[in-house]
PDB file of N, CA and C in Angstrom:
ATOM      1  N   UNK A   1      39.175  52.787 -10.863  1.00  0.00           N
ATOM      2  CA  UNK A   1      39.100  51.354 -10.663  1.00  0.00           C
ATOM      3  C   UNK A   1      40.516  50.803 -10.530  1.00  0.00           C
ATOM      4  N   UNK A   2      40.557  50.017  -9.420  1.00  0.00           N
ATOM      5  CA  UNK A   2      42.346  48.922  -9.044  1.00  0.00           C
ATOM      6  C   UNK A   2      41.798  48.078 -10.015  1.00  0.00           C
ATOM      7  N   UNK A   3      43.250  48.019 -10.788  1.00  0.00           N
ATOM      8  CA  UNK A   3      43.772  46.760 -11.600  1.00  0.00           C
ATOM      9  C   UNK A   3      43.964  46.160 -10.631  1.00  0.00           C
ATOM     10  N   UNK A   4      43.850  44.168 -11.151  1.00  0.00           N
ATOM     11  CA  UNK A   4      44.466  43.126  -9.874  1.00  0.00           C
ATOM     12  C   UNK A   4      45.582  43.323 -10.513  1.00  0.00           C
ATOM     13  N   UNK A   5      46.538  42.967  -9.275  1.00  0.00           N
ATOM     14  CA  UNK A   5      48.115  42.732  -9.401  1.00  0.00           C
ATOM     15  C   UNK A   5      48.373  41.703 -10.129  1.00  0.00           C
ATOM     16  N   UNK A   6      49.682  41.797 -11.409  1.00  0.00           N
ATOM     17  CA  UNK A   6      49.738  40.540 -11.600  1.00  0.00           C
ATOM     18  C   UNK A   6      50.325  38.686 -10.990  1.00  0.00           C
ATOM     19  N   UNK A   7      49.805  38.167 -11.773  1.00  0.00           N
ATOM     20  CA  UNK A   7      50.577  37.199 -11.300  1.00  0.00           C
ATOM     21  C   UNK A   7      51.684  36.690 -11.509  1.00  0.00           C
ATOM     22  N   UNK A   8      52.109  36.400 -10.134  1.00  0.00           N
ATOM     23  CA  UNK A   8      53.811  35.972 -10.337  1.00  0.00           C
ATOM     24  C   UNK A   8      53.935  34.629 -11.383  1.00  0.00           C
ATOM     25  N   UNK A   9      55.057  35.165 -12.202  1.00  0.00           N
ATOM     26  CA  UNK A   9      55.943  33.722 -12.734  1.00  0.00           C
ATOM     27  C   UNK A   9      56.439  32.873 -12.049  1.00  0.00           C
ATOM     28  N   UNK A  10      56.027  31.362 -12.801  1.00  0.00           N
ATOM     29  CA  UNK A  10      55.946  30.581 -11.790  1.00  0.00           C
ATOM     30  C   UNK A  10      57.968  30.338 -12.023  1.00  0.00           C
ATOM     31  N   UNK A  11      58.670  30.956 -13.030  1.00  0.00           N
ATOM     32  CA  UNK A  11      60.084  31.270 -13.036  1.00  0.00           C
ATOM     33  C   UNK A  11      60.574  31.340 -11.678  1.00  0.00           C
ATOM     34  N   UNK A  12      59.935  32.630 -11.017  1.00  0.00           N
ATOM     35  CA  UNK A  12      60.031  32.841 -10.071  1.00  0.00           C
ATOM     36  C   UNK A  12      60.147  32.925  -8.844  1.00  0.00           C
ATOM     37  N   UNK A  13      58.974  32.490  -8.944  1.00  0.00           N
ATOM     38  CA  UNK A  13      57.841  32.247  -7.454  1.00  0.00           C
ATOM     39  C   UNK A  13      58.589  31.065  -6.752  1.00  0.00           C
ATOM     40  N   UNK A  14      58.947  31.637  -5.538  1.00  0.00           N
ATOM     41  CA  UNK A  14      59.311  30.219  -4.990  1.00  0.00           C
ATOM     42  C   UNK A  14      58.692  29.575  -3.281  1.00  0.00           C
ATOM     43  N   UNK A  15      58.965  29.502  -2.493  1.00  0.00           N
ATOM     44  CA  UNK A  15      58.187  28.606  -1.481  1.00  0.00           C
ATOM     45  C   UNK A  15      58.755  29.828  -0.175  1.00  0.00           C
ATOM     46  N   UNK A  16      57.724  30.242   0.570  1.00  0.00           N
ATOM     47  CA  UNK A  16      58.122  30.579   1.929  1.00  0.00           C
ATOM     48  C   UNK A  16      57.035  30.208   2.658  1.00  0.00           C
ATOM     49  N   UNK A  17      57.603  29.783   3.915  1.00  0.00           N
ATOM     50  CA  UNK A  17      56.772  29.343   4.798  1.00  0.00           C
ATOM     51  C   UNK A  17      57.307  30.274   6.483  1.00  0.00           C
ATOM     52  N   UNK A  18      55.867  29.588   7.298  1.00  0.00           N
ATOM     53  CA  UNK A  18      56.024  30.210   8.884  1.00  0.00           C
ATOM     54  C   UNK A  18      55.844  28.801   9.415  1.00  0.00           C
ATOM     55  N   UNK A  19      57.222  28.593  10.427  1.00  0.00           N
ATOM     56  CA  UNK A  19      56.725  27.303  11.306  1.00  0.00           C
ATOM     57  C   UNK A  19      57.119  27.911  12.504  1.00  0.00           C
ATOM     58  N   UNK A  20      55.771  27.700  13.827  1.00  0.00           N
ATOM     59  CA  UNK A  20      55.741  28.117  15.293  1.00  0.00           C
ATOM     60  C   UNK A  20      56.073  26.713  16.153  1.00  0.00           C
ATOM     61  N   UNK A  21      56.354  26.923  17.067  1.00  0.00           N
ATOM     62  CA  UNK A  21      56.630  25.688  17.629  1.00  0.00           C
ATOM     63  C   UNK A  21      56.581  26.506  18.916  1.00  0.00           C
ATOM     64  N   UNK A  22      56.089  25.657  20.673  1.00  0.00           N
ATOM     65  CA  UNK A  22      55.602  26.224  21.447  1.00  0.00           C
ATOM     66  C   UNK A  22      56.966  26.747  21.803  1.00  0.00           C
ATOM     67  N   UNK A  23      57.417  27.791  22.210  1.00  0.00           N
ATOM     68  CA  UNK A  23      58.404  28.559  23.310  1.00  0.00           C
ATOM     69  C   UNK A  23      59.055  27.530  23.977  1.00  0.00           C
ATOM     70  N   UNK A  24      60.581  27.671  23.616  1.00  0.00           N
ATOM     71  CA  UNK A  24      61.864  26.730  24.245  1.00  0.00           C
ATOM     72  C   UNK A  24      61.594  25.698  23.728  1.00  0.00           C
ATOM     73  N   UNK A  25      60.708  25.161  22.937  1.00  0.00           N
ATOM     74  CA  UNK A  25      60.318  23.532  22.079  1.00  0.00           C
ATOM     75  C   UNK A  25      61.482  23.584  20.869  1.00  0.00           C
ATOM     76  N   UNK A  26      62.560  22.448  20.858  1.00  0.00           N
ATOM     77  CA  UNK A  26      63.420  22.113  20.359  1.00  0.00           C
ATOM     78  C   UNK A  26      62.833  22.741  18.200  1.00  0.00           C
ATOM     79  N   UNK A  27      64.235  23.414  17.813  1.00  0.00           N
ATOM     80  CA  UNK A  27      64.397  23.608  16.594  1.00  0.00           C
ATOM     81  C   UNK A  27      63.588  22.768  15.407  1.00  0.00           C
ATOM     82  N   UNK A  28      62.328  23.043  14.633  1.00  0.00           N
ATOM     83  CA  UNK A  28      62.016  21.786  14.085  1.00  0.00           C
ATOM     84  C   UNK A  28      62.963  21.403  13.476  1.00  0.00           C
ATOM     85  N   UNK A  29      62.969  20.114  12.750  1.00  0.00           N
ATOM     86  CA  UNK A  29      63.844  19.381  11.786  1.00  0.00           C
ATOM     87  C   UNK A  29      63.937  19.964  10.382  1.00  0.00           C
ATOM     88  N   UNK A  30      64.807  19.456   9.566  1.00  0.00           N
ATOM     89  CA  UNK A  30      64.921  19.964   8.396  1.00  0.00           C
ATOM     90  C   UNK A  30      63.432  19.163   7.750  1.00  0.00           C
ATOM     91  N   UNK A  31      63.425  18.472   7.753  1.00  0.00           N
ATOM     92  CA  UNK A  31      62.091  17.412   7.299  1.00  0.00           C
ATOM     93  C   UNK A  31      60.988  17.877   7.545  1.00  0.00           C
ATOM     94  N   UNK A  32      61.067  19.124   8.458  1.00  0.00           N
ATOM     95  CA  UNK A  32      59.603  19.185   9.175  1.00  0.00           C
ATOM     96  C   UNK A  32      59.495  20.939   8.240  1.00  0.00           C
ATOM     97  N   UNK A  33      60.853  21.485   8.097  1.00  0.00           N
ATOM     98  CA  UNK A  33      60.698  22.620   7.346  1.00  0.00           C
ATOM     99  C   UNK A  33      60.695  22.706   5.953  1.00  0.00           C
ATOM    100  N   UNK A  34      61.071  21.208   5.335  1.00  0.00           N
ATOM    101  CA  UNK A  34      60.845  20.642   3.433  1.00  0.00           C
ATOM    102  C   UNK A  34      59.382  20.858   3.678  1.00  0.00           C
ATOM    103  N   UNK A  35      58.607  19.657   4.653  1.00  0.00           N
ATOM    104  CA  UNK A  35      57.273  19.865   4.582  1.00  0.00           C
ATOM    105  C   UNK A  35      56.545  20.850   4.479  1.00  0.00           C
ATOM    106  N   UNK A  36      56.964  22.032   5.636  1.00  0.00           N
ATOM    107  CA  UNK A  36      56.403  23.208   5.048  1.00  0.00           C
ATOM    108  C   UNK A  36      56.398  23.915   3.905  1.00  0.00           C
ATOM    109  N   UNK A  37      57.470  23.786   3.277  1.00  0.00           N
ATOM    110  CA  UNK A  37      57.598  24.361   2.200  1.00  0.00           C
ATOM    111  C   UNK A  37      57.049  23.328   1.178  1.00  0.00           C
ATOM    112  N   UNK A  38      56.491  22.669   1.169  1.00  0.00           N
ATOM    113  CA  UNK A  38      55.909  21.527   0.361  1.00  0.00           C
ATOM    114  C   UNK A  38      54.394  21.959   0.370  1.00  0.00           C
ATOM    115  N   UNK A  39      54.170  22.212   1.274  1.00  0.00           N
ATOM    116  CA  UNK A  39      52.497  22.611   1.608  1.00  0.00           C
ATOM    117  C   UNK A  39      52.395  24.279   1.072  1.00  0.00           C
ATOM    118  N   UNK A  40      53.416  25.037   0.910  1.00  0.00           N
ATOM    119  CA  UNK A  40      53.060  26.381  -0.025  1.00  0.00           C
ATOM    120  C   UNK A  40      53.687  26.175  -1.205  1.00  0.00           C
ATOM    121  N   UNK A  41      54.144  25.176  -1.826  1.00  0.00           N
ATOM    122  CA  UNK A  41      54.639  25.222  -3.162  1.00  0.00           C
ATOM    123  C   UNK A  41      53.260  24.434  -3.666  1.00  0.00           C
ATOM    124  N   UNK A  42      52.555  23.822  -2.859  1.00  0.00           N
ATOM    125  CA  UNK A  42      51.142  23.407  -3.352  1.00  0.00           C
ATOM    126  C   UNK A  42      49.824  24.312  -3.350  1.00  0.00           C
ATOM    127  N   UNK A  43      50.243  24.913  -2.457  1.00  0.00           N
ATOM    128  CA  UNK A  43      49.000  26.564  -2.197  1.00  0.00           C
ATOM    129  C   UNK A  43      49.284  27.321  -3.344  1.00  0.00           C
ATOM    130  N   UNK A  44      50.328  27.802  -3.759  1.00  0.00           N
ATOM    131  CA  UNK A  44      51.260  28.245  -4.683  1.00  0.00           C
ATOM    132  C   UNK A  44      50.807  27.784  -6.203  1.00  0.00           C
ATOM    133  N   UNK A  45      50.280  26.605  -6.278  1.00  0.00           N
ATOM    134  CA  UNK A  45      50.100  25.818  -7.410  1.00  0.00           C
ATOM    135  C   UNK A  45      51.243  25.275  -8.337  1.00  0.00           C
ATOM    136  N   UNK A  46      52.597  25.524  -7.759  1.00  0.00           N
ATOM    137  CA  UNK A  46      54.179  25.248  -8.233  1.00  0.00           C
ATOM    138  C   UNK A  46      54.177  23.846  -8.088  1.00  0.00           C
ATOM    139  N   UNK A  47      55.149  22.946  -8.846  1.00  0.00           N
ATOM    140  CA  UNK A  47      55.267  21.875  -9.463  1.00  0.00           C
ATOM    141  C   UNK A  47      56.198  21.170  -7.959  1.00  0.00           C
ATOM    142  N   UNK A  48      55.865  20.164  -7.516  1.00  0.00           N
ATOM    143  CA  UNK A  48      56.536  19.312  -6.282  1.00  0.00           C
ATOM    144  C   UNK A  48      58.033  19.032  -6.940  1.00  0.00           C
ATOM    145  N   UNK A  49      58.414  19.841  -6.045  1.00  0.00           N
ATOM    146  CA  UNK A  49      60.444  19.664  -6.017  1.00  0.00           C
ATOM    147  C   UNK A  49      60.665  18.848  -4.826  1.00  0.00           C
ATOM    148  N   UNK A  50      60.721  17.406  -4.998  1.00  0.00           N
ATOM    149  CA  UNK A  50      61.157  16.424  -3.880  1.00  0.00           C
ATOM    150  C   UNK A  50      62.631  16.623  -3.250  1.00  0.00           C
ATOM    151  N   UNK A  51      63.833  17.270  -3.841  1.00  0.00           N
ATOM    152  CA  UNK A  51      64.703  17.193  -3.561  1.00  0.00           C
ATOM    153  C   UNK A  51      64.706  18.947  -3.087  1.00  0.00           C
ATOM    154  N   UNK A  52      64.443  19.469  -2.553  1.00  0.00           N
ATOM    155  CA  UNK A  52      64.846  21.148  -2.803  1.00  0.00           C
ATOM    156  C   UNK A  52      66.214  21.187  -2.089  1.00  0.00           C
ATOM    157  N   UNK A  53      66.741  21.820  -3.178  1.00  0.00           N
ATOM    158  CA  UNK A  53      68.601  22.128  -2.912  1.00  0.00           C
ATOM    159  C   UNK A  53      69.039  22.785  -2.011  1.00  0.00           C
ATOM    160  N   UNK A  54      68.404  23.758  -1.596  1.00  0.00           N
ATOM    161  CA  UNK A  54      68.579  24.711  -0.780  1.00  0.00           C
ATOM    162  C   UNK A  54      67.227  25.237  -0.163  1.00  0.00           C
ATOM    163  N   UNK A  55      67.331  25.581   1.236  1.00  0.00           N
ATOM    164  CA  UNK A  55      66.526  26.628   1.921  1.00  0.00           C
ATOM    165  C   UNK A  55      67.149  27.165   3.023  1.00  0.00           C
ATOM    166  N   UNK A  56      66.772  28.331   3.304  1.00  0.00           N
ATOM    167  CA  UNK A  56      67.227  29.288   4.190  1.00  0.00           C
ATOM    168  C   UNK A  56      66.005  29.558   5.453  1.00  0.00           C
ATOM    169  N   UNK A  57      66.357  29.431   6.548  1.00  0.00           N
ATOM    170  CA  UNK A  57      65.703  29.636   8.256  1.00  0.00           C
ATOM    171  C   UNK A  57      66.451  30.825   8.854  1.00  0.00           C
ATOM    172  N   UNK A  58      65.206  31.962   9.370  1.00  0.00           N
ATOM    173  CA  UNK A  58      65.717  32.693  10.096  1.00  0.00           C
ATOM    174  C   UNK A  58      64.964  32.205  11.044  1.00  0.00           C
ATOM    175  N   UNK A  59      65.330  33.048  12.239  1.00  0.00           N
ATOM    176  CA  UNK A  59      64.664  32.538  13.518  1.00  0.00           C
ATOM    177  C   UNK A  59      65.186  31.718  14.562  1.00  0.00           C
ATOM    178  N   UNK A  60      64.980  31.566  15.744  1.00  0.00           N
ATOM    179  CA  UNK A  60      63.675  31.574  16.185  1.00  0.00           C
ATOM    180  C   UNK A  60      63.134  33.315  16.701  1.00  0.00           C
ATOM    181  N   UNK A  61      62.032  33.843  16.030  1.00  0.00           N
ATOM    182  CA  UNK A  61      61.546  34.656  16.438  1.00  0.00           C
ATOM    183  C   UNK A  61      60.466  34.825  17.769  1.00  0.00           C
ATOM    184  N   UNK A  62      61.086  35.709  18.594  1.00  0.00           N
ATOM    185  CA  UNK A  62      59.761  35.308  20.001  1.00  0.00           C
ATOM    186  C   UNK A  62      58.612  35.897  19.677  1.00  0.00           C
ATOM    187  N   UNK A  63      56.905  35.456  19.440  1.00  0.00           N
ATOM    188  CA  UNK A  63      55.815  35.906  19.334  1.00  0.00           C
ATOM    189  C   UNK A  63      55.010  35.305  20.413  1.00  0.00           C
ATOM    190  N   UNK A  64      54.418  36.761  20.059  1.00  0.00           N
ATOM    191  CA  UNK A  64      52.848  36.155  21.420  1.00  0.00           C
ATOM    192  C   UNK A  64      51.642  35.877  20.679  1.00  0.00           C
ATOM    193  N   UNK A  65      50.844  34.847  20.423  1.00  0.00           N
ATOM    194  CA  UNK A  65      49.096  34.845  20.053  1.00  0.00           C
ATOM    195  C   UNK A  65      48.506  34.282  20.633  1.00  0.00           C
ATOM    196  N   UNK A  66      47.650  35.003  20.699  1.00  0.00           N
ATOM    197  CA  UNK A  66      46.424  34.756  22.010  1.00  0.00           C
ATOM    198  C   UNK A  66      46.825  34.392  23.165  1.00  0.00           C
ATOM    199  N   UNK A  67      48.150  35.073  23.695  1.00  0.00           N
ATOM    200  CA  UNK A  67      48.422  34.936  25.111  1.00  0.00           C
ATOM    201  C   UNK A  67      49.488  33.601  24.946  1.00  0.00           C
ATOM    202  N   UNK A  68      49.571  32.866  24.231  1.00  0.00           N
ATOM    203  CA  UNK A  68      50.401  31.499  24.015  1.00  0.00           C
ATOM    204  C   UNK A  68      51.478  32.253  23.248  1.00  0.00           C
ATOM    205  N   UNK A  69      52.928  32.101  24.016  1.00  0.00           N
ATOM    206  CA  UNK A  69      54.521  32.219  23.501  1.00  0.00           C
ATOM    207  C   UNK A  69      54.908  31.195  22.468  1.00  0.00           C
ATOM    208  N   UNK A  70      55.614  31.692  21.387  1.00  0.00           N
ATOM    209  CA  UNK A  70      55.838  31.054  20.188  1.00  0.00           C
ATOM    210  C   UNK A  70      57.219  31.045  19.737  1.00  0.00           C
ATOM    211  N   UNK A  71      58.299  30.098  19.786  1.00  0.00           N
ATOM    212  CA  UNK A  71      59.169  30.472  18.549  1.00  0.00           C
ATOM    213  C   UNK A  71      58.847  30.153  16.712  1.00  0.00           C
ATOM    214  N   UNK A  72      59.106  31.413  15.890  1.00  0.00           N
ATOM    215  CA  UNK A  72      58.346  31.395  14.973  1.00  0.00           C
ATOM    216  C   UNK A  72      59.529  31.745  14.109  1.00  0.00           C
ATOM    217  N   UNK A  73      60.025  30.764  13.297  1.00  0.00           N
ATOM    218  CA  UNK A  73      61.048  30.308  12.000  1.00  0.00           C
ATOM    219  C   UNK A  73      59.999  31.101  10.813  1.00  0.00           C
ATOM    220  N   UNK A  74      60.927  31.482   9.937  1.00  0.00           N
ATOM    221  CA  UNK A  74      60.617  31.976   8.491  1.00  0.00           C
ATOM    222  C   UNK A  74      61.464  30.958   7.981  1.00  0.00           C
ATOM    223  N   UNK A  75      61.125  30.133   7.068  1.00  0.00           N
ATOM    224  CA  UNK A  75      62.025  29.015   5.898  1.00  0.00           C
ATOM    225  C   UNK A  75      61.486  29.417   4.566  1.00  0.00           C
ATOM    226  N   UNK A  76      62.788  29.547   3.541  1.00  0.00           N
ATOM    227  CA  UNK A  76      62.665  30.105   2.337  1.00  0.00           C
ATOM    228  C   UNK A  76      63.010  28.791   1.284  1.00  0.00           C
ATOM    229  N   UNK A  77      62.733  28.389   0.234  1.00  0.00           N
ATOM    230  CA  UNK A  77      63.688  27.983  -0.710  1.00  0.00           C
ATOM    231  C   UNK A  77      64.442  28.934  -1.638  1.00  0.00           C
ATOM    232  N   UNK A  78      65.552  28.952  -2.216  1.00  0.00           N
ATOM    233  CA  UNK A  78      66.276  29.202  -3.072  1.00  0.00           C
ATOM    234  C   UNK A  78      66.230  28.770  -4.253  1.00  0.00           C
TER     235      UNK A  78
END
């Protein structure tokens, strides 16, 4: 029998998100990548950090789904 994995400390645990935006469609905003990370620090069940100090964007990554071209950002908090 699998044990469930445990769960992360919420010490820990911090916010990553995926934002796509259509192919050659301008860099989102920083505002638009807080938000994301606002919407998994709530999936997350982590406490709303209005100010987050830091986050980190890689990307733009080129993806294909369902035939539609994507640039696709990874945004982290710190």
């Amino acid at each position: 029998m699998r044990q469930a994995s445990p769960l992360m400390s919420r010490a820990t645990a911090t916010a990553l998100a995926i934002v796509r935006v259509p192919k050659g469609a301008p860099r989102p905003t920083d505002d638009e990548f807080r938000r994301a990370l606002d919407e998994d620090r709530a999936r997350l069940r982590l406490e709303p950090h209005p100010d987050i100090p830091d986050f980190f964007v890689a990307g733009p990554f080129s993806i294909t789904l369902d035939g539609q071209e994507f640039d696709e950002y990874v945004v982290w908090e710190r």
